[in-house]
PDB file of N, CA and C in Angstrom:
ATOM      1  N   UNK A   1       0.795  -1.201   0.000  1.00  0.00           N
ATOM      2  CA  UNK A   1       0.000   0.000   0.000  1.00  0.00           C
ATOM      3  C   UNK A   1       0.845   1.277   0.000  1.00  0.00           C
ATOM      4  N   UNK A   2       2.027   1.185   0.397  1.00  0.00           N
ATOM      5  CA  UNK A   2       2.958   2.727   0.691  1.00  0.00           C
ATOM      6  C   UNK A   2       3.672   2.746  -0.380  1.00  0.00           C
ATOM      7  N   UNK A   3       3.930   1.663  -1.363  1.00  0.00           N
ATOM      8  CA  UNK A   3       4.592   1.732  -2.133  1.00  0.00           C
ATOM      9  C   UNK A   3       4.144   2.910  -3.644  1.00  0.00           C
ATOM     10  N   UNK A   4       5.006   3.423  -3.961  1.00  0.00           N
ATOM     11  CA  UNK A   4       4.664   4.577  -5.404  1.00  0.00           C
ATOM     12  C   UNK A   4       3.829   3.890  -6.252  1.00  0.00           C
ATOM     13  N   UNK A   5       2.961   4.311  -7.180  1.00  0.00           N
ATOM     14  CA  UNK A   5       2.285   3.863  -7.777  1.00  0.00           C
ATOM     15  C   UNK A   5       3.270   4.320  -9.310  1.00  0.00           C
ATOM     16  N   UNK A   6       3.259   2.501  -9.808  1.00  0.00           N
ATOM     17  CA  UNK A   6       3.820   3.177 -11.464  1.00  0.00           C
ATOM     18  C   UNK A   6       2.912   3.954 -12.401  1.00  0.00           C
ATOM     19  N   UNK A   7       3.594   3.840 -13.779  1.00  0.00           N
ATOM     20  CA  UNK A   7       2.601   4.410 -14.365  1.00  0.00           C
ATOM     21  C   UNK A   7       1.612   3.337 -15.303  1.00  0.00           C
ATOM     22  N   UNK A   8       1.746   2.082 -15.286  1.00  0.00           N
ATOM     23  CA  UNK A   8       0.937   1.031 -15.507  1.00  0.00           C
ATOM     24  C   UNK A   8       0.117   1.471 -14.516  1.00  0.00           C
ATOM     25  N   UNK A   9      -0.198   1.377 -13.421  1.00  0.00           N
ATOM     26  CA  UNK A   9      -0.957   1.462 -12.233  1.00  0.00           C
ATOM     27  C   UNK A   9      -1.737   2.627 -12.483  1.00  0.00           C
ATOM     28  N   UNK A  10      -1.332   3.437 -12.690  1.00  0.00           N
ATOM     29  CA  UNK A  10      -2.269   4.899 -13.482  1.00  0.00           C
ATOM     30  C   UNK A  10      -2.949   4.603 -14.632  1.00  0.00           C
ATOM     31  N   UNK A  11      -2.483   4.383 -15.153  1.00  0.00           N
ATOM     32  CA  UNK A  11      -3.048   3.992 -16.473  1.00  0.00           C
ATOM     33  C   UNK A  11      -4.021   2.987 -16.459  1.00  0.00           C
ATOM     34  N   UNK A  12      -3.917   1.873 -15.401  1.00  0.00           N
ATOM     35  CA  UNK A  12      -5.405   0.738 -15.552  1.00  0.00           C
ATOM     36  C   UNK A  12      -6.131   1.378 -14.335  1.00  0.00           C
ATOM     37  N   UNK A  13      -5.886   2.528 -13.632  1.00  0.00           N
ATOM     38  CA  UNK A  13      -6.881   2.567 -13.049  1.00  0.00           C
ATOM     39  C   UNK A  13      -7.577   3.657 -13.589  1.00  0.00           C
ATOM     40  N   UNK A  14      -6.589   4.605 -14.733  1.00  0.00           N
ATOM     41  CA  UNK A  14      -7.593   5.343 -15.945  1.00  0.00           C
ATOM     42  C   UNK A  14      -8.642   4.884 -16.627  1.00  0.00           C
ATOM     43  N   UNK A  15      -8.574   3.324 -17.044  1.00  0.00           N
ATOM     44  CA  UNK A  15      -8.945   2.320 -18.277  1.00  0.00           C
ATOM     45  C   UNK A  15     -10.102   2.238 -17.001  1.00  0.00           C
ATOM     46  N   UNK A  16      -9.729   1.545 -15.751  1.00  0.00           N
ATOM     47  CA  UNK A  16     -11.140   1.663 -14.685  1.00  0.00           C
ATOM     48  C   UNK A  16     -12.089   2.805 -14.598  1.00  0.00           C
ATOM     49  N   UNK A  17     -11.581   3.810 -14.821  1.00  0.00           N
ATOM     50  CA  UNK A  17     -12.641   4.638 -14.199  1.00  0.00           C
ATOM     51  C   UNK A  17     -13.230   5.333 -15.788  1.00  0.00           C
ATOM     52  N   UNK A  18     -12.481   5.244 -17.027  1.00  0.00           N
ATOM     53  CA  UNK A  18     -13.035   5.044 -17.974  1.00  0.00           C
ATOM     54  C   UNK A  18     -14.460   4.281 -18.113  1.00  0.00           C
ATOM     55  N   UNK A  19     -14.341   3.209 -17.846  1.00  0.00           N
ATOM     56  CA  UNK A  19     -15.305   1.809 -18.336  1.00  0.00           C
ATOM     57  C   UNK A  19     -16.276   2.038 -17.273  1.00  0.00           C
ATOM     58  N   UNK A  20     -16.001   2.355 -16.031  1.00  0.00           N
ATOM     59  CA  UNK A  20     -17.374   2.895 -15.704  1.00  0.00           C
ATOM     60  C   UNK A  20     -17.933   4.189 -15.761  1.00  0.00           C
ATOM     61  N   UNK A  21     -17.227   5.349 -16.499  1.00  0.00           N
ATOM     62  CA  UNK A  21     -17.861   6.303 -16.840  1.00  0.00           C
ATOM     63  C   UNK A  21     -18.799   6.170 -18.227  1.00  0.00           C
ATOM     64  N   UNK A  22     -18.123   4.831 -18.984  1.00  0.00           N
ATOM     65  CA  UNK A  22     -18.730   4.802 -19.569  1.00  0.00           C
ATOM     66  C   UNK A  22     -20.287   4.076 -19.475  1.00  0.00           C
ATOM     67  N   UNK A  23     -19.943   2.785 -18.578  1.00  0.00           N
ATOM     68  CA  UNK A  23     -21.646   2.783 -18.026  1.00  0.00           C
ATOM     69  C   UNK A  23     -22.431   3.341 -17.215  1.00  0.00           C
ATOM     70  N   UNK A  24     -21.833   4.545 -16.854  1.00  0.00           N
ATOM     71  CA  UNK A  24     -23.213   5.637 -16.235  1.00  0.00           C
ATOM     72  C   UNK A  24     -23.599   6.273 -17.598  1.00  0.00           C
ATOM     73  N   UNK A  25     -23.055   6.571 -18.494  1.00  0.00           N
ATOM     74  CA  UNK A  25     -23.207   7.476 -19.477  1.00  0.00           C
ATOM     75  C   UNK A  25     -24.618   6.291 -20.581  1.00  0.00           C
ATOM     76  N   UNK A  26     -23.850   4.960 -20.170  1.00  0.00           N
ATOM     77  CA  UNK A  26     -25.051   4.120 -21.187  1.00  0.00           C
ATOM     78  C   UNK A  26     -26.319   3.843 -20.051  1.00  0.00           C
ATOM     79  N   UNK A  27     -26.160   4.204 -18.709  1.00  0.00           N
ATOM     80  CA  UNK A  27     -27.674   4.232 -17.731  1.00  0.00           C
ATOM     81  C   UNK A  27     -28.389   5.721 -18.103  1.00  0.00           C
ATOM     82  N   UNK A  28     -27.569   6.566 -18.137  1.00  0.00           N
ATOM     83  CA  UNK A  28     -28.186   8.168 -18.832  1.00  0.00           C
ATOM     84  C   UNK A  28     -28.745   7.775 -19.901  1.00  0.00           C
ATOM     85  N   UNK A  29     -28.306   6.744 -20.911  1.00  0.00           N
ATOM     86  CA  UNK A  29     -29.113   6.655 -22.496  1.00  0.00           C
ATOM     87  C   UNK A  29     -30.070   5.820 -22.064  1.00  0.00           C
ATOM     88  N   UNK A  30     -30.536   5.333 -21.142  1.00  0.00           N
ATOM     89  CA  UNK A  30     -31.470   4.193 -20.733  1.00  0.00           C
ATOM     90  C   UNK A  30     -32.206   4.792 -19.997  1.00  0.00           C
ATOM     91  N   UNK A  31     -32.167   6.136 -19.299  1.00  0.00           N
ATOM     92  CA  UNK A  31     -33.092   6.580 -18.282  1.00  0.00           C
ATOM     93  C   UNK A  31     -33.834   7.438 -19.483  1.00  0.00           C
ATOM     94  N   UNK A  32     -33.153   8.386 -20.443  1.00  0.00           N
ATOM     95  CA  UNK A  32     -33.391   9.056 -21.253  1.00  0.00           C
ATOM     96  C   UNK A  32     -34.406   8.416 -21.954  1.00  0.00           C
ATOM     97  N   UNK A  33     -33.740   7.241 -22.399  1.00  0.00           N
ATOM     98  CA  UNK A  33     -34.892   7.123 -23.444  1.00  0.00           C
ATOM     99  C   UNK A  33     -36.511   6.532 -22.764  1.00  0.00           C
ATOM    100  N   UNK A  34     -36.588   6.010 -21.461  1.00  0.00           N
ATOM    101  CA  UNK A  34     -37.497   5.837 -20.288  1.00  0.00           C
ATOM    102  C   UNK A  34     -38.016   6.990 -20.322  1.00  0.00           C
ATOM    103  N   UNK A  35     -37.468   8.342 -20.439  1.00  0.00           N
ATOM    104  CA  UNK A  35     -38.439   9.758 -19.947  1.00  0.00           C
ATOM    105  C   UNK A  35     -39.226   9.657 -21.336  1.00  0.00           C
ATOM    106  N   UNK A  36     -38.678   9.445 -22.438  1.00  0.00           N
ATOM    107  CA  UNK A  36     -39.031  10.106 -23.815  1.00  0.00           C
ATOM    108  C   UNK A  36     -40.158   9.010 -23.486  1.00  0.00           C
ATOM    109  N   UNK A  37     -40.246   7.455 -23.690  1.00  0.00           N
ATOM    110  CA  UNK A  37     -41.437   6.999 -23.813  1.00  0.00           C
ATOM    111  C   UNK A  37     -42.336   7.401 -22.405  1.00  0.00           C
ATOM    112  N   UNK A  38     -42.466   7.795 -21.781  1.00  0.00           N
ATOM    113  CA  UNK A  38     -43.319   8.479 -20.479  1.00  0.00           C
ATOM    114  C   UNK A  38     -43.468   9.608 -21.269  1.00  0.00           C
ATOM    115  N   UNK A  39     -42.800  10.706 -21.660  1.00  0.00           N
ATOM    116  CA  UNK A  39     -43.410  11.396 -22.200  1.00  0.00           C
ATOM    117  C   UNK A  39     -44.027  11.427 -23.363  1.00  0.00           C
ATOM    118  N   UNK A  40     -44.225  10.362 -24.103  1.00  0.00           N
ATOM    119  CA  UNK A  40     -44.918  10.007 -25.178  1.00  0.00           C
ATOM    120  C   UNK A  40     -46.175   9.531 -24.761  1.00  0.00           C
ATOM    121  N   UNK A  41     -45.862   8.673 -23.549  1.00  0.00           N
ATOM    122  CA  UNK A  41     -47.414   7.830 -22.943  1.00  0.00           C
ATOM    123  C   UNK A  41     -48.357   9.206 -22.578  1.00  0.00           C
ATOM    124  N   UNK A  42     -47.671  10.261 -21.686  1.00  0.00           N
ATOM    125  CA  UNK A  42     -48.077  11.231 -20.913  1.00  0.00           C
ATOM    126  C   UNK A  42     -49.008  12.069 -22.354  1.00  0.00           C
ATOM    127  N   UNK A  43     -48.536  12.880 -23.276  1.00  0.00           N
ATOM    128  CA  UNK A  43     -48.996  13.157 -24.327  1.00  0.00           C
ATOM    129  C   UNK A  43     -50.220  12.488 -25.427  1.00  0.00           C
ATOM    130  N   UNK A  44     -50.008  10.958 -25.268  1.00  0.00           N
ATOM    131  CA  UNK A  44     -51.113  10.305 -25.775  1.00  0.00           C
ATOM    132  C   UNK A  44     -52.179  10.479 -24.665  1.00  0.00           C
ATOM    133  N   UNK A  45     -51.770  10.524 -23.989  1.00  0.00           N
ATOM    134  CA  UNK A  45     -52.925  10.235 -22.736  1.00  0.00           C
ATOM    135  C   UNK A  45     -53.839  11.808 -22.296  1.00  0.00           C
ATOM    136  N   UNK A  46     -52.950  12.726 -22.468  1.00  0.00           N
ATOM    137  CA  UNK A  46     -53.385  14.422 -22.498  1.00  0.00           C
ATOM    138  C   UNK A  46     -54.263  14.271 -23.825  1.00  0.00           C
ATOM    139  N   UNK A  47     -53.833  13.748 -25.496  1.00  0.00           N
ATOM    140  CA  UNK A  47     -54.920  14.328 -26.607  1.00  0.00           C
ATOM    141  C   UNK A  47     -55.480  13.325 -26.244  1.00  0.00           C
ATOM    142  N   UNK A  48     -56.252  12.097 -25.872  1.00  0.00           N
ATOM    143  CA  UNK A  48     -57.500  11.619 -25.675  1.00  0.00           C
ATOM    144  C   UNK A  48     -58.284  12.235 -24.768  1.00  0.00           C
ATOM    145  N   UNK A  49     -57.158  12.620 -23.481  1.00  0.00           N
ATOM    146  CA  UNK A  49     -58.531  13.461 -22.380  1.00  0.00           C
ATOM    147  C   UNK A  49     -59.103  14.872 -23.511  1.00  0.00           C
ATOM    148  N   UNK A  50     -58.207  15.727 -24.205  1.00  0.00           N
ATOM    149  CA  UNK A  50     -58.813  16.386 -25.033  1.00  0.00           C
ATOM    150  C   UNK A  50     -59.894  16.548 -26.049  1.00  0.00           C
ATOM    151  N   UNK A  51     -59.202  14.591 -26.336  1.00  0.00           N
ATOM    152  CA  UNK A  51     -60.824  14.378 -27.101  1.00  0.00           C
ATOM    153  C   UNK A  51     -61.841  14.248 -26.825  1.00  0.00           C
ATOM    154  N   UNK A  52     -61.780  13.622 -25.349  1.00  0.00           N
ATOM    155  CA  UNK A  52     -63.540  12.892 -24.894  1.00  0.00           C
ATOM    156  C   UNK A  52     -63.839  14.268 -24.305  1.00  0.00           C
ATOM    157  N   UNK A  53     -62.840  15.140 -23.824  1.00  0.00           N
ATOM    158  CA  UNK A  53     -63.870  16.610 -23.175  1.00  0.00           C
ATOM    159  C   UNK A  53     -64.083  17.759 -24.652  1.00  0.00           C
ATOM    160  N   UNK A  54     -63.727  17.935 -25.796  1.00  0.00           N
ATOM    161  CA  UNK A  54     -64.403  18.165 -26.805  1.00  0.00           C
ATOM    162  C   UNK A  54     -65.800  17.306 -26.905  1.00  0.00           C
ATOM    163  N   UNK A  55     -65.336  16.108 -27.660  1.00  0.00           N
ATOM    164  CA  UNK A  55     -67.017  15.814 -27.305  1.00  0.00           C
ATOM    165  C   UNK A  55     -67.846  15.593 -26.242  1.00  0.00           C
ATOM    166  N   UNK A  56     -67.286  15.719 -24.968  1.00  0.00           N
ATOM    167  CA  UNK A  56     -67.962  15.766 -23.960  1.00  0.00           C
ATOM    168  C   UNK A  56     -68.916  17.172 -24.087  1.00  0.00           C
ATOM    169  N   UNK A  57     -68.157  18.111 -24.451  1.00  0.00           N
ATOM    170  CA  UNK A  57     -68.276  19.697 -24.601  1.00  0.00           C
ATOM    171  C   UNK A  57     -69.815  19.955 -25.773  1.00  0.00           C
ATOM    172  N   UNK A  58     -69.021  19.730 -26.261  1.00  0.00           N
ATOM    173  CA  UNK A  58     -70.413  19.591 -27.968  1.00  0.00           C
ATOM    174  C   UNK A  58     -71.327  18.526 -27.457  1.00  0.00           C
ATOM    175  N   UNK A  59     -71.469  17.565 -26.854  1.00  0.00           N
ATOM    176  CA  UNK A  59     -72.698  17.058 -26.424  1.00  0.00           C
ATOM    177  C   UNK A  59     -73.478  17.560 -25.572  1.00  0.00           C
ATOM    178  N   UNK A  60     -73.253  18.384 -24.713  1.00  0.00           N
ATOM    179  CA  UNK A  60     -73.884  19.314 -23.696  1.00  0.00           C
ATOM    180  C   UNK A  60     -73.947  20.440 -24.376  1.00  0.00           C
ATOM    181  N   UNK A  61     -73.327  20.977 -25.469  1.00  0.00           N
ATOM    182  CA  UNK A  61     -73.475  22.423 -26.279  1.00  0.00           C
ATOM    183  C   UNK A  61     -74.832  22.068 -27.124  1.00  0.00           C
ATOM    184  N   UNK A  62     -74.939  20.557 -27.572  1.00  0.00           N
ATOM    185  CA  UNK A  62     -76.090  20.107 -28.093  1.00  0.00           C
ATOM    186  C   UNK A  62     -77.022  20.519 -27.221  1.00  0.00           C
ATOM    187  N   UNK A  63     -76.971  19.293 -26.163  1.00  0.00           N
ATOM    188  CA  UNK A  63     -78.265  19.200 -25.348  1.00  0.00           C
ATOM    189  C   UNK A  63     -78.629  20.644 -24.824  1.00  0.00           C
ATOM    190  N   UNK A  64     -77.832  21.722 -24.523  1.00  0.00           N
ATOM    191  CA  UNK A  64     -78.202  22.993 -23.858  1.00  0.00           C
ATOM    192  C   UNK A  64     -79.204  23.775 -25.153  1.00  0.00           C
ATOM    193  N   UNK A  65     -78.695  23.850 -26.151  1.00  0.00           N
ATOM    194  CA  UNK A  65     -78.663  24.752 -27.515  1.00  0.00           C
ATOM    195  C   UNK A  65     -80.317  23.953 -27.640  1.00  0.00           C
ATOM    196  N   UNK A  66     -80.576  22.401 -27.631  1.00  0.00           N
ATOM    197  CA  UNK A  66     -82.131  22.030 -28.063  1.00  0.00           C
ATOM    198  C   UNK A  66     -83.082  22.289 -26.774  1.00  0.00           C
ATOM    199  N   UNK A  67     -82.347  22.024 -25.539  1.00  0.00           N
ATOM    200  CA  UNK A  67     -83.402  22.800 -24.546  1.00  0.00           C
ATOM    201  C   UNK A  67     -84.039  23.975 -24.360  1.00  0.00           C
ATOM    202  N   UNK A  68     -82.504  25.093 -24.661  1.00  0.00           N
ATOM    203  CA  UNK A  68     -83.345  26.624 -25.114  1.00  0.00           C
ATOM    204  C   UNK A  68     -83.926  27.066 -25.853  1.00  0.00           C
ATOM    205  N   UNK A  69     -84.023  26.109 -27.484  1.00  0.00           N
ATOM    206  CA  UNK A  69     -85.207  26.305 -28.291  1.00  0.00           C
ATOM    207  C   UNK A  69     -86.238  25.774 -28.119  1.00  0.00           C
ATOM    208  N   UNK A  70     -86.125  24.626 -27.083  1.00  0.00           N
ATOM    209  CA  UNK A  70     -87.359  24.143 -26.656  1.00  0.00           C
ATOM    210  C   UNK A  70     -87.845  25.557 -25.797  1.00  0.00           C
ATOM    211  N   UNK A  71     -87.076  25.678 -24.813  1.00  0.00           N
ATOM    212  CA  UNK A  71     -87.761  26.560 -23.550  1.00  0.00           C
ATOM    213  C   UNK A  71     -88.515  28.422 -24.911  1.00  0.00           C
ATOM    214  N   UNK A  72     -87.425  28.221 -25.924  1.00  0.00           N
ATOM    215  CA  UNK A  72     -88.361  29.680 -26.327  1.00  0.00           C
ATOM    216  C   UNK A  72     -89.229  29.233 -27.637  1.00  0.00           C
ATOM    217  N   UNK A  73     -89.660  27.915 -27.672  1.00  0.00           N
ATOM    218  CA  UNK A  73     -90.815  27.771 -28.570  1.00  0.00           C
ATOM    219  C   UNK A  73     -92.156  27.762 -27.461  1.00  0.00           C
ATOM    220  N   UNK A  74     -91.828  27.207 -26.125  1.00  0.00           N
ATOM    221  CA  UNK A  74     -92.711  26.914 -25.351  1.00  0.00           C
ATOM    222  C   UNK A  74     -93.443  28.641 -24.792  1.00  0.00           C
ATOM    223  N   UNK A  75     -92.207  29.371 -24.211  1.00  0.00           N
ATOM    224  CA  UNK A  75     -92.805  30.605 -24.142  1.00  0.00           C
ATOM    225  C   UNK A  75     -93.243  31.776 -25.081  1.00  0.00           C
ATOM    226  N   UNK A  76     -92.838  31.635 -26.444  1.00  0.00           N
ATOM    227  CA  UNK A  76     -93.840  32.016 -27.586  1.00  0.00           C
ATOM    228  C   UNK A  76     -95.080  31.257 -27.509  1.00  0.00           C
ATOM    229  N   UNK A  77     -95.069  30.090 -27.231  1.00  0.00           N
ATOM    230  CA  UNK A  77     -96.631  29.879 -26.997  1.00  0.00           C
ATOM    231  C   UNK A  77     -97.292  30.302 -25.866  1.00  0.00           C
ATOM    232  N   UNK A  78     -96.649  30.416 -24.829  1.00  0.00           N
ATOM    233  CA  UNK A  78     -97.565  30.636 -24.010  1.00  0.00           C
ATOM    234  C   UNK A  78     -97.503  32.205 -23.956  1.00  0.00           C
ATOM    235  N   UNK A  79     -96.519  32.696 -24.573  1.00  0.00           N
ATOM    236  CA  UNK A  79     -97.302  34.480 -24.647  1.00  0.00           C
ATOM    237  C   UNK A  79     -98.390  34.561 -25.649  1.00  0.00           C
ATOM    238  N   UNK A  80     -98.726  33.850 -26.684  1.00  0.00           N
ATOM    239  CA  UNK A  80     -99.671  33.821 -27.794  1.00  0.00           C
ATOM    240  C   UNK A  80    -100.783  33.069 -26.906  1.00  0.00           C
ATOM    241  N   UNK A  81    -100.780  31.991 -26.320  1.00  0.00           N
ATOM    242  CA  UNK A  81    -101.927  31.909 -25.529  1.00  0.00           C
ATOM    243  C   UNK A  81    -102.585  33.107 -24.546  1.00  0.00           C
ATOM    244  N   UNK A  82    -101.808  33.488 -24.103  1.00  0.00           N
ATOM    245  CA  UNK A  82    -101.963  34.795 -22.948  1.00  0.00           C
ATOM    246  C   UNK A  82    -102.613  35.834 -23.781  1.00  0.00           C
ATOM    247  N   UNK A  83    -101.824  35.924 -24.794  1.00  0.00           N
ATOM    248  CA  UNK A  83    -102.629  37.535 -25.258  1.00  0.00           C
ATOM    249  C   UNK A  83    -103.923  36.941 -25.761  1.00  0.00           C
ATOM    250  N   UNK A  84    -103.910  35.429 -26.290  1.00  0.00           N
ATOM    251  CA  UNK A  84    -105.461  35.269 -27.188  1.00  0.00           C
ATOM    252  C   UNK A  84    -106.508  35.303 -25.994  1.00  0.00           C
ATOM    253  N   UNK A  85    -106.230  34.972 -24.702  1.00  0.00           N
ATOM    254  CA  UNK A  85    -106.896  34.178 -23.422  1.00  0.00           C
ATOM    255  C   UNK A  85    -107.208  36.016 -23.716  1.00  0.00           C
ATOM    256  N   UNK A  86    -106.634  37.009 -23.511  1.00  0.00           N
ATOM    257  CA  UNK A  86    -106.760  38.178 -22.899  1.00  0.00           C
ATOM    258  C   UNK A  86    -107.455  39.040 -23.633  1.00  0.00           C
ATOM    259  N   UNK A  87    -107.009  38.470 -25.056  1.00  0.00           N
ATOM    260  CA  UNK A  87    -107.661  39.525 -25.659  1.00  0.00           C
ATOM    261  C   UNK A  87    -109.531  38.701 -26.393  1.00  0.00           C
ATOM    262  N   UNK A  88    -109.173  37.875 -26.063  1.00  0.00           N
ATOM    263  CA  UNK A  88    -111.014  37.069 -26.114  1.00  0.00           C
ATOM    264  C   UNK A  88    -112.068  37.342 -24.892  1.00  0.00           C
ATOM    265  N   UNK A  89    -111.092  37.383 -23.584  1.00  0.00           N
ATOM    266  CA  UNK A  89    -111.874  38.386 -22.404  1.00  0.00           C
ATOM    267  C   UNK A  89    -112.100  39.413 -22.489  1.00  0.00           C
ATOM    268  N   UNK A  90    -111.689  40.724 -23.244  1.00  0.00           N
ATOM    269  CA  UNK A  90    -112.079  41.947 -23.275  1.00  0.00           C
ATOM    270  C   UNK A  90    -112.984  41.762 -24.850  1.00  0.00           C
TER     271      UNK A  90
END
């Protein structure tokens, strides 16, 4: 252990710390490409919620839009009843 270190001894423990810099660098290409498909899942999964609340949206823009022509065909009639009721009493 006290003894000098040659320069073989430098050198393979360069070649060591090489070879595992190089497999953190290939766990970085493996985590990386893990985010990209998450963020691909994440994105598919955002435009479908987009889709079903569009048509979620336009199905209630329906149903609202035929209720209020219901509600103002109903009260054109009943103001045309009112005035006929009113104006057949006088």
């Amino acid at each position: 252990m006290n003894e000098p270190a040659t320069k073989q001894d430098l050198y393979n423990m360069g070649v060591q710390i090489d070879s595992n810099f190089g497999k953190v660098i290939s766990q970085f290409t493996i985590v990386d490409s893990q985010f990209n498909m998450f963020r691909a899942d994440m994105n598919a999964g955002f435009d479908m919620f987009r889709t079903n609340m569009d048509a979620g949206f336009e199905a209630l823009h329906a149903t609202l839009v035929r209720k209020l022509i219901q509600m103002g065909v109903l009260n054109t009639f009943g103001m045309i009843a009112i005035l006929a009721v009113d104006r057949w009493w006088l």
